[in-house]
Protein backbone atom coordinates (compact mmCIF):
# COMPACT_ATOMS: atom_id res chain seq x y z
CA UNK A 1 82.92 -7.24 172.12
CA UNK A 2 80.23 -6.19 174.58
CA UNK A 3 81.04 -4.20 177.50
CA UNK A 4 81.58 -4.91 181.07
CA UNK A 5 78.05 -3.63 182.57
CA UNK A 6 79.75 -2.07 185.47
CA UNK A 7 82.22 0.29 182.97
CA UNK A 8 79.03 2.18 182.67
CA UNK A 9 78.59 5.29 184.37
CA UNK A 10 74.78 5.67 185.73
CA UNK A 11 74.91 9.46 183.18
CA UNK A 12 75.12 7.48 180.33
CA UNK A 13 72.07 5.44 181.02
CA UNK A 14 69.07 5.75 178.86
CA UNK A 15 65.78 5.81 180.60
CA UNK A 16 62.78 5.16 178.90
CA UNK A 17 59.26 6.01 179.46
CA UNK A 18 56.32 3.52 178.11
CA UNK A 19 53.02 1.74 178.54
CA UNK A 20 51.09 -1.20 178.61
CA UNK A 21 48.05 -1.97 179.14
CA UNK A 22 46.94 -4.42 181.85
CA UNK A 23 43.74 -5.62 182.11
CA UNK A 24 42.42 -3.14 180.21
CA UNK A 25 43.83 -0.14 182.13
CA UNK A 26 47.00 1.88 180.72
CA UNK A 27 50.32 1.13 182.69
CA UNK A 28 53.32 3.85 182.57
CA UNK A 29 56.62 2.86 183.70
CA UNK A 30 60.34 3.62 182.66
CA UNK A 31 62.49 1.76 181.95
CA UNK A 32 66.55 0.98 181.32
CA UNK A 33 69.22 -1.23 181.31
CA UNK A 34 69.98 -4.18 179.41
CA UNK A 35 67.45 -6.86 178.08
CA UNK A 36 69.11 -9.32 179.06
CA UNK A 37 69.89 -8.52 182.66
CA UNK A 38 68.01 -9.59 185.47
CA UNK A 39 64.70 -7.65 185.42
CA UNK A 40 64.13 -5.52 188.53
CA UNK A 41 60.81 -3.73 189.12
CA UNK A 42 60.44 -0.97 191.12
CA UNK A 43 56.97 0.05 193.08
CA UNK A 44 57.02 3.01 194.86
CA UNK A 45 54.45 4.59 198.43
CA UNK A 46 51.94 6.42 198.84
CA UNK A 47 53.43 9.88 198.02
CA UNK A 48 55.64 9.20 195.11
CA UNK A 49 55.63 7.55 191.73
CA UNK A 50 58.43 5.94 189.55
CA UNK A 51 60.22 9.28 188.89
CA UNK A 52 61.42 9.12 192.58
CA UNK A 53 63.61 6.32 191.78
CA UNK A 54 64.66 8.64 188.63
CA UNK A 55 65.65 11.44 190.80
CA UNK A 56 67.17 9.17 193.38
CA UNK A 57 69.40 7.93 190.50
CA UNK A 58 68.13 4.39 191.73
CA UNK A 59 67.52 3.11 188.03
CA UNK A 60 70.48 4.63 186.48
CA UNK A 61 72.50 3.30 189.01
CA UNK A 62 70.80 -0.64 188.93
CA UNK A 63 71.29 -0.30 185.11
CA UNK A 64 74.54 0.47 185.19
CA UNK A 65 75.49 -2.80 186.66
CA UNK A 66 73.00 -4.73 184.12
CA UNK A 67 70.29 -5.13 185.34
CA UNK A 68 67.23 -4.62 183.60
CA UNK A 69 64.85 -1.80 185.44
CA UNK A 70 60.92 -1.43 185.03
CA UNK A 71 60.06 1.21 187.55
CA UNK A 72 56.40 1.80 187.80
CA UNK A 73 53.65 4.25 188.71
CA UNK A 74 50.92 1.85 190.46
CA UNK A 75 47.76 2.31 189.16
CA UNK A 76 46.06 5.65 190.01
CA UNK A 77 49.03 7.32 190.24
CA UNK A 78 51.72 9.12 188.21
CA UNK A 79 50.75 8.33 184.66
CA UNK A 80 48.65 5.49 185.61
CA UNK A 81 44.89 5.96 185.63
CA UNK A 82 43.68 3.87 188.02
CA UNK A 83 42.59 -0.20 187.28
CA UNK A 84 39.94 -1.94 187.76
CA UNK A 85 42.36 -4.81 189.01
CA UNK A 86 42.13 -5.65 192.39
CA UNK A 87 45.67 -4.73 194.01
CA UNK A 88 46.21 -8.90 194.90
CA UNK A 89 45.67 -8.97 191.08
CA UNK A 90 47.53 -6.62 189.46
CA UNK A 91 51.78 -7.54 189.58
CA UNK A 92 50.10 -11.23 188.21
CA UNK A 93 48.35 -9.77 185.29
CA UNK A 94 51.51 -7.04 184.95
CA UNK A 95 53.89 -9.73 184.57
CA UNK A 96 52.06 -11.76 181.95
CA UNK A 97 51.39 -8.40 179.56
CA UNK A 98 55.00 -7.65 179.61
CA UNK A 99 56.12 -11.22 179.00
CA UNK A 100 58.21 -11.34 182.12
CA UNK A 101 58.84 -15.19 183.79
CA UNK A 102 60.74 -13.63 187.09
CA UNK A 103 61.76 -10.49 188.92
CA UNK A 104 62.86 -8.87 191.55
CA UNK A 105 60.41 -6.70 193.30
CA UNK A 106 61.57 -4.12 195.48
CA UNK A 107 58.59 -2.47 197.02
CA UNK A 108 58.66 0.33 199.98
CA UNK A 109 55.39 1.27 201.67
CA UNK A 110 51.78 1.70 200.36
CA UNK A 111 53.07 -0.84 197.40
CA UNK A 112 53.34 -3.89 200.15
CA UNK A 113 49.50 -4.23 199.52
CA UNK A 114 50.52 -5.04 195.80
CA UNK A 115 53.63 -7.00 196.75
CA UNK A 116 52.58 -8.83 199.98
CA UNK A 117 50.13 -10.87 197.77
CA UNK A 118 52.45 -11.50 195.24
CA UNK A 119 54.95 -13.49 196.98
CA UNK A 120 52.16 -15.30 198.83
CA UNK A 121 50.47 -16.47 196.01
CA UNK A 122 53.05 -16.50 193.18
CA UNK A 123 56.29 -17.36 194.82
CA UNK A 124 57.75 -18.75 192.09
CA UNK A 125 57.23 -15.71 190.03
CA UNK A 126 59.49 -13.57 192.98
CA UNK A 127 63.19 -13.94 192.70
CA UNK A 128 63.91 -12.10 195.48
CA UNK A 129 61.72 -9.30 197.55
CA UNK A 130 63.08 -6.35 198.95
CA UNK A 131 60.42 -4.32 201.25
CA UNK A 132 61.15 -1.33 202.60
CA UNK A 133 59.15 -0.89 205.29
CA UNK A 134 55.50 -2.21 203.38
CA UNK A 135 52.07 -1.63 204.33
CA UNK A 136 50.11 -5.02 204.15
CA UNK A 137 51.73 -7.34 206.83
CA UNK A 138 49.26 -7.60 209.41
CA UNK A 139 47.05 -8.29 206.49
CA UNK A 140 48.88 -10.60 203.82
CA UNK A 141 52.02 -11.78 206.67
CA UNK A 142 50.05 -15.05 207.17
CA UNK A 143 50.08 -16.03 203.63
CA UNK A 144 53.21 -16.36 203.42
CA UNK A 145 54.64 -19.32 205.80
CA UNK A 146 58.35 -19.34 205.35
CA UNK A 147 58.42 -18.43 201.71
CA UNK A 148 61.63 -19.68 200.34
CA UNK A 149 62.12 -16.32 198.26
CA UNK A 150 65.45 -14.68 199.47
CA UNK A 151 64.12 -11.03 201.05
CA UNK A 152 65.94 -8.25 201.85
CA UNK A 153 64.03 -6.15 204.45
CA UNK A 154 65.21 -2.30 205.20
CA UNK A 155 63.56 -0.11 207.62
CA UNK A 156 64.32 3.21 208.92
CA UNK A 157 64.83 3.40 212.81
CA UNK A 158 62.81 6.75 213.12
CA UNK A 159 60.43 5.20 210.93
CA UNK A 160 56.99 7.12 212.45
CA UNK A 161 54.21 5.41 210.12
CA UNK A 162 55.53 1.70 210.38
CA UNK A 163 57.44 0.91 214.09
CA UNK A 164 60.94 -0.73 213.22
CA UNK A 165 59.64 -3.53 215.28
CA UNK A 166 57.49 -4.67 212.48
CA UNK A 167 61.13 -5.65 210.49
CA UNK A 168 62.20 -8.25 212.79
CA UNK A 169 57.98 -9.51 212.47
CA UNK A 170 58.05 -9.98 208.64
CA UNK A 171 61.59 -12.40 208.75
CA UNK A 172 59.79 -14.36 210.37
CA UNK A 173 57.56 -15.09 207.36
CA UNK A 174 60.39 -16.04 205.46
CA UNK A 175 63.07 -19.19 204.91
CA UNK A 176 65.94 -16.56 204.33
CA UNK A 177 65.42 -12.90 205.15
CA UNK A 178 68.34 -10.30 205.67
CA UNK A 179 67.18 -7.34 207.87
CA UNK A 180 69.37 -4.01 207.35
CA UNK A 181 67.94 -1.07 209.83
CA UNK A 182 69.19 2.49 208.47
CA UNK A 183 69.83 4.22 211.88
CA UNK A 184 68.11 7.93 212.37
CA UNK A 185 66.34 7.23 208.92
CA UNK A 186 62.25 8.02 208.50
CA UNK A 187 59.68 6.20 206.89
CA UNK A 188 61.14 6.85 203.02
CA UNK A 189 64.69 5.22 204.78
CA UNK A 190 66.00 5.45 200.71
CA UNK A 191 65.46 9.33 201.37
CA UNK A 192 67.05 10.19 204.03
CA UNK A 193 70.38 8.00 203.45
CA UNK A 194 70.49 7.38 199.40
CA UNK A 195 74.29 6.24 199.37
CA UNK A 196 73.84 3.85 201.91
CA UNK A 197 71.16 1.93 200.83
CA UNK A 198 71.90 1.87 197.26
CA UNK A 199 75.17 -0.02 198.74
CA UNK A 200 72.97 -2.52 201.02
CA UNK A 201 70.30 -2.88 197.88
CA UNK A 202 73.65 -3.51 195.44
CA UNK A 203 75.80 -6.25 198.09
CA UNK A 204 72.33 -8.52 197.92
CA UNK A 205 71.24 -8.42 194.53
CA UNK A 206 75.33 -9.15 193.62
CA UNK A 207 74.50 -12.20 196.03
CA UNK A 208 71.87 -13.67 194.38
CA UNK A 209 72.15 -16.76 192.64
């Protein structure tokens, strides 16, 4: 008899690292969590990689429910040399190497300019988007004309790089978009209050359908 997913404790997670290669360039990510649980892929800004989500205990925690966590270092950094891929060009050619049909993209900061063009172009691909406050919407915003991917948009309210302001901007680009402001939180919101929005990230990805 297989376990209840959410019996697991997040300390008895395995995480993984490994590699792939997309279009031509070596990929490192880690991963966890069951196979056959909805896959979520992590991005990461400017100033971190995917072992901030390790240390934030954001994939033990996601695979300990089941789900099924790639969490990446974009190309040029972490362990990823960087791609000749344009950045519109990469999740598309990411998601065909590792054989995946959907996921769930959460994507804070710098990553928006890999993300943004994702949705716009390859909705279908998207089962749900959760930017944290991404780079890229003044830019890739008017692609998207009320997308019909459900988005969950979090944003710090002493957020200094990206005005909170620009939240309320990008639901307008979508058909169904949940805004959750962390109040007194910076730029890297998932920082300064970890607890909390592991619980907001948790409620909608339990919502999905």
């Amino acid at each position: 008899m297989q376990s209840d997913p959410s019996d697991i404790s997040p300390a008895e997670v395995s995480i993984h690292g490994r590699d792939v290669d997309v279009g031509g360039s070596r990929v490192h990510y880690l991963e966890a969590g069951p196979s056959a649980g909805i896959d979520l892929l992590l991005l990461h800004g400017g100033r971190f990689d995917s072992s901030t989500w390790k240390k934030l205990g954001t994939i033990q925690l996601l695979a300990s429910r089941g789900y099924r966590v790639l969490a990446l270092d974009l190309p040029g950094y972490g362990d990823s040399p960087k791609s000749a891929l344009s950045r519109e060009d990469f999740l598309p050619a990411l998601l065909k190497s590792l054989d995946l049909d959907q996921v769930v993209i959460l994507s804070p900061s710098m990553s928006g300019s890999f993300s943004l063009p994702m949705v716009a172009r390859h909705p279908a691909k998207v089962r749900a988007y959760v930017p944290v406050a991404p780079a890229g919407v003044g830019r890739y915003g008017p692609r998207i004309l009320f997308s019909p991917v459900p988005t969950l948009i979090l944003w710090g309210s002493a957020d200094r790089v990206f005005p909170v302001s620009g939240a309320a901007d990008l639901a307008t680009h979508f058909q169904d978009a949940e805004v959750h402001v962390f109040e007194g939180a910076s730029h890297p919101c998932y920082l300064d209050q970890p607890k909390a929005f592991h619980q907001v990230l948790l409620a909608f990805l339990k919502g999905l359908k």
